[in-house]
N, C-alpha and C. Protein backbone atom coordinates (compact mmCIF):
# COMPACT_ATOMS: atom_id res chain seq x y z
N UNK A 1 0.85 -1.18 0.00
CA UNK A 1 0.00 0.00 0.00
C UNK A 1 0.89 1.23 0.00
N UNK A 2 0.61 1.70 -0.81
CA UNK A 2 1.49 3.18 -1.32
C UNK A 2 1.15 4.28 0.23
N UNK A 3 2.10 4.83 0.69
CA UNK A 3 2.43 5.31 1.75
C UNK A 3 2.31 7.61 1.36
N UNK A 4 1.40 8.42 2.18
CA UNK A 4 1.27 9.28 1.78
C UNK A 4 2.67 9.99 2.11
N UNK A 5 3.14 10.71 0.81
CA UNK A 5 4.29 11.61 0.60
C UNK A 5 4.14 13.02 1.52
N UNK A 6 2.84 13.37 1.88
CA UNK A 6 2.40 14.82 2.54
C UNK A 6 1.24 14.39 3.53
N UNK A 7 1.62 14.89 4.68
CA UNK A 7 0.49 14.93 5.17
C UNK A 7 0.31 16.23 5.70
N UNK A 8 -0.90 16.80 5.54
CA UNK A 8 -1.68 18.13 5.97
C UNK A 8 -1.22 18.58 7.71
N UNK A 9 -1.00 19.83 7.70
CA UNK A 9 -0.92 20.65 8.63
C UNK A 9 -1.74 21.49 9.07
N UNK A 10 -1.05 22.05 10.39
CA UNK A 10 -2.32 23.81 10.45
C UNK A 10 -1.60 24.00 9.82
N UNK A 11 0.05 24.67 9.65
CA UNK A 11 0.92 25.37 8.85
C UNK A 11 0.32 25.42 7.05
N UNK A 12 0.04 24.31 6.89
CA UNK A 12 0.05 24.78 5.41
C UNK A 12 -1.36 25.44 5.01
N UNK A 13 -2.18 25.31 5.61
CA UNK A 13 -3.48 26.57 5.05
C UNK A 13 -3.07 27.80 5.66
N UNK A 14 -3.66 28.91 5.36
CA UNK A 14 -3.75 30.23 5.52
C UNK A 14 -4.75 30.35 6.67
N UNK A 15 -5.70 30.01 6.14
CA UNK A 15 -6.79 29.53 7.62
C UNK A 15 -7.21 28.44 7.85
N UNK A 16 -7.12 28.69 9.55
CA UNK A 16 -7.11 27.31 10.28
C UNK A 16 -8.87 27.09 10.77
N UNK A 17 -9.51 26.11 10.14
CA UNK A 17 -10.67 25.77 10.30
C UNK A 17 -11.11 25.13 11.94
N UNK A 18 -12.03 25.66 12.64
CA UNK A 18 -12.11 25.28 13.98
C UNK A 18 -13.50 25.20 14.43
N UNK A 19 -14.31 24.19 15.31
CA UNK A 19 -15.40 23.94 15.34
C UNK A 19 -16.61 25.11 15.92
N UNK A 20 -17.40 25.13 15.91
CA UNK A 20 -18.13 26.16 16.51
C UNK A 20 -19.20 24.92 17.54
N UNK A 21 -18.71 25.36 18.64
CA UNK A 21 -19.48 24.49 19.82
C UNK A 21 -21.33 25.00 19.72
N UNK A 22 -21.49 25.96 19.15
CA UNK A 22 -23.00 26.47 19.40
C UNK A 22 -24.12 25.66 18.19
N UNK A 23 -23.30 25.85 17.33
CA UNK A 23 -23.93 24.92 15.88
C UNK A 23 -23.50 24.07 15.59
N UNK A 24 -22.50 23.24 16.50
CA UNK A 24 -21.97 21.84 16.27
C UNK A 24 -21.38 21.99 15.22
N UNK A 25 -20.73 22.63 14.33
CA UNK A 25 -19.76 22.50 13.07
C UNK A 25 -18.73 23.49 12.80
N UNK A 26 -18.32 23.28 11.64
CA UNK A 26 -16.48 23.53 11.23
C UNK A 26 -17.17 24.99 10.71
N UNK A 27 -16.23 26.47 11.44
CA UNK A 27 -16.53 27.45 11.14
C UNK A 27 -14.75 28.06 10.48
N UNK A 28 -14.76 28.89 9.88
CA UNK A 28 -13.81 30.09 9.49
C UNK A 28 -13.70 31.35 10.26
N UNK A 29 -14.66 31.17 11.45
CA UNK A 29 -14.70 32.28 11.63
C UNK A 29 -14.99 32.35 13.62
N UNK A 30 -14.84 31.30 13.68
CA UNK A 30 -14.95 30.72 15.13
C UNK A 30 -13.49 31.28 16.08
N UNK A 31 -14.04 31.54 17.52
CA UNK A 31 -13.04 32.25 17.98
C UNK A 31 -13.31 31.67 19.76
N UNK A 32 -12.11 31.30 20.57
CA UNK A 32 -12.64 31.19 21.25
C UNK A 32 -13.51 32.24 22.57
N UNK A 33 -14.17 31.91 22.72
CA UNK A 33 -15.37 32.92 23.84
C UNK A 33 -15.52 32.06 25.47
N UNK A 34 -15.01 30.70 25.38
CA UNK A 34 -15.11 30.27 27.15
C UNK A 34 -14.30 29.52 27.04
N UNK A 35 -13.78 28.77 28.44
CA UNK A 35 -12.96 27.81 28.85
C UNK A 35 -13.72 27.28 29.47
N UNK A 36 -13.94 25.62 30.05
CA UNK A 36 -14.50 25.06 30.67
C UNK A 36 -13.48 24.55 31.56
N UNK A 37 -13.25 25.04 32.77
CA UNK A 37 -11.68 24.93 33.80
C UNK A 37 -12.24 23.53 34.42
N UNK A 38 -11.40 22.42 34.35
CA UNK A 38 -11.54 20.96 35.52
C UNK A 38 -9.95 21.29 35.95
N UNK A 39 -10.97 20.06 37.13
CA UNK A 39 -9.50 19.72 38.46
C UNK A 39 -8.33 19.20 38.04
N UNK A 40 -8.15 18.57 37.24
CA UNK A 40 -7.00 17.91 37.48
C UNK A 40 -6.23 17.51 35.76
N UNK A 41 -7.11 18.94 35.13
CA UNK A 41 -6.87 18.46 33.80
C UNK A 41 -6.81 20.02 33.04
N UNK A 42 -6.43 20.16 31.64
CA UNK A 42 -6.41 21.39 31.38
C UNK A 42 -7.71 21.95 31.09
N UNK A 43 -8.34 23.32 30.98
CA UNK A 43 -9.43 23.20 30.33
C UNK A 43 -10.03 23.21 29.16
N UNK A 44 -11.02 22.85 28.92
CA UNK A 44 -11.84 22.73 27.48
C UNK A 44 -12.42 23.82 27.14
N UNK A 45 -11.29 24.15 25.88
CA UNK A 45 -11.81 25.66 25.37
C UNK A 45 -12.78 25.36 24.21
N UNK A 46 -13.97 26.38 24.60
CA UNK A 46 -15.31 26.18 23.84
C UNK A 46 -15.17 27.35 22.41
N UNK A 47 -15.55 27.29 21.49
CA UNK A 47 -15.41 28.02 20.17
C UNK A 47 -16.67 28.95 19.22
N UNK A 48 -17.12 29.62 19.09
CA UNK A 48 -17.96 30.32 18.24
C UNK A 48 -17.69 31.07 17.14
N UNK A 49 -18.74 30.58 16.30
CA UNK A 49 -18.51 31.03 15.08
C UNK A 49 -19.26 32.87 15.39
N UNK A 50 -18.77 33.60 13.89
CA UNK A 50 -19.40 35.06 14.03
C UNK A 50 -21.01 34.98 13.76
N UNK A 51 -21.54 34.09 13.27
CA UNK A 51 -23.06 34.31 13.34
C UNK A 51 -23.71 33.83 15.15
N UNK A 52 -22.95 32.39 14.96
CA UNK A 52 -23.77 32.22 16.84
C UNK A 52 -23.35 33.36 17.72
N UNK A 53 -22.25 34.03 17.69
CA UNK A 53 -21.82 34.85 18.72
C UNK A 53 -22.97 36.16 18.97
N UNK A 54 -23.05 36.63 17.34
CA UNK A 54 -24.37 37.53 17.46
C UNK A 54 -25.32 37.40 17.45
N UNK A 55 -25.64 35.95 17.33
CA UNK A 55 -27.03 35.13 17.72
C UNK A 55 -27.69 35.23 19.28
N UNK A 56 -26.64 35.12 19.76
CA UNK A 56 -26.14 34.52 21.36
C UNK A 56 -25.25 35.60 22.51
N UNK A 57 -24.92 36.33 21.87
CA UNK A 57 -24.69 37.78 22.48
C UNK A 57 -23.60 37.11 23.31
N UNK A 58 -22.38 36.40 22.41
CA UNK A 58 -21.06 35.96 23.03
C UNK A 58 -20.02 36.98 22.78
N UNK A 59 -19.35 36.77 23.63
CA UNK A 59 -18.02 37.70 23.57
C UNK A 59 -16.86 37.01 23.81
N UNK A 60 -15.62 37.46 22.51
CA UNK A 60 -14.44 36.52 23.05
C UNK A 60 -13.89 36.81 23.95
N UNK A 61 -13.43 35.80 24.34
CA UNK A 61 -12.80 35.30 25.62
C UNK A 61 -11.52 36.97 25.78
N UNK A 62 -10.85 37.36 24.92
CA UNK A 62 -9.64 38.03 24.57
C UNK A 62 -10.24 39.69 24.99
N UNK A 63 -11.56 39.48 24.42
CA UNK A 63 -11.99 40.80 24.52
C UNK A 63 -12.72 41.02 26.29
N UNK A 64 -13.26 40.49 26.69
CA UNK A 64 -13.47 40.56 27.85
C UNK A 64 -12.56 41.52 29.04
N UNK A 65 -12.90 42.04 29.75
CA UNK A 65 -12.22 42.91 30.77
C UNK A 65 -11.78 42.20 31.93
């Protein structure tokens, strides 16, 4: 079985495709807006795309005070 010569990166796109936790799917435009902090583990950063965010009156995580 012929063995792949390339395999795909983040590096090689320009943009990096990332899920949107609100609509369950692959956004362009998703950013993260929460962390979900556990004990004994790192936390689970949650993602939104630009339509749920203004759907949903989210704010990223970055922008926050």
């Amino acid at each position: 079985m012929a063995q792949p010569t390339h395999t795909a990166s983040t590096t090689d796109s320009p943009q990096r495709h990332r899920w949107c936790h609100w609509h369950k799917g692959p956004s362009e435009t998703a950013i993260l807006v929460d962390a979900i902090e556990r004990n004994s583990a790192p936390p689970i950063a949650l993602y939104a795309c630009a339509p749920c965010r203004e759907q949903r009156g989210l704010i990223a995580l970055a922008d926050r005070p």
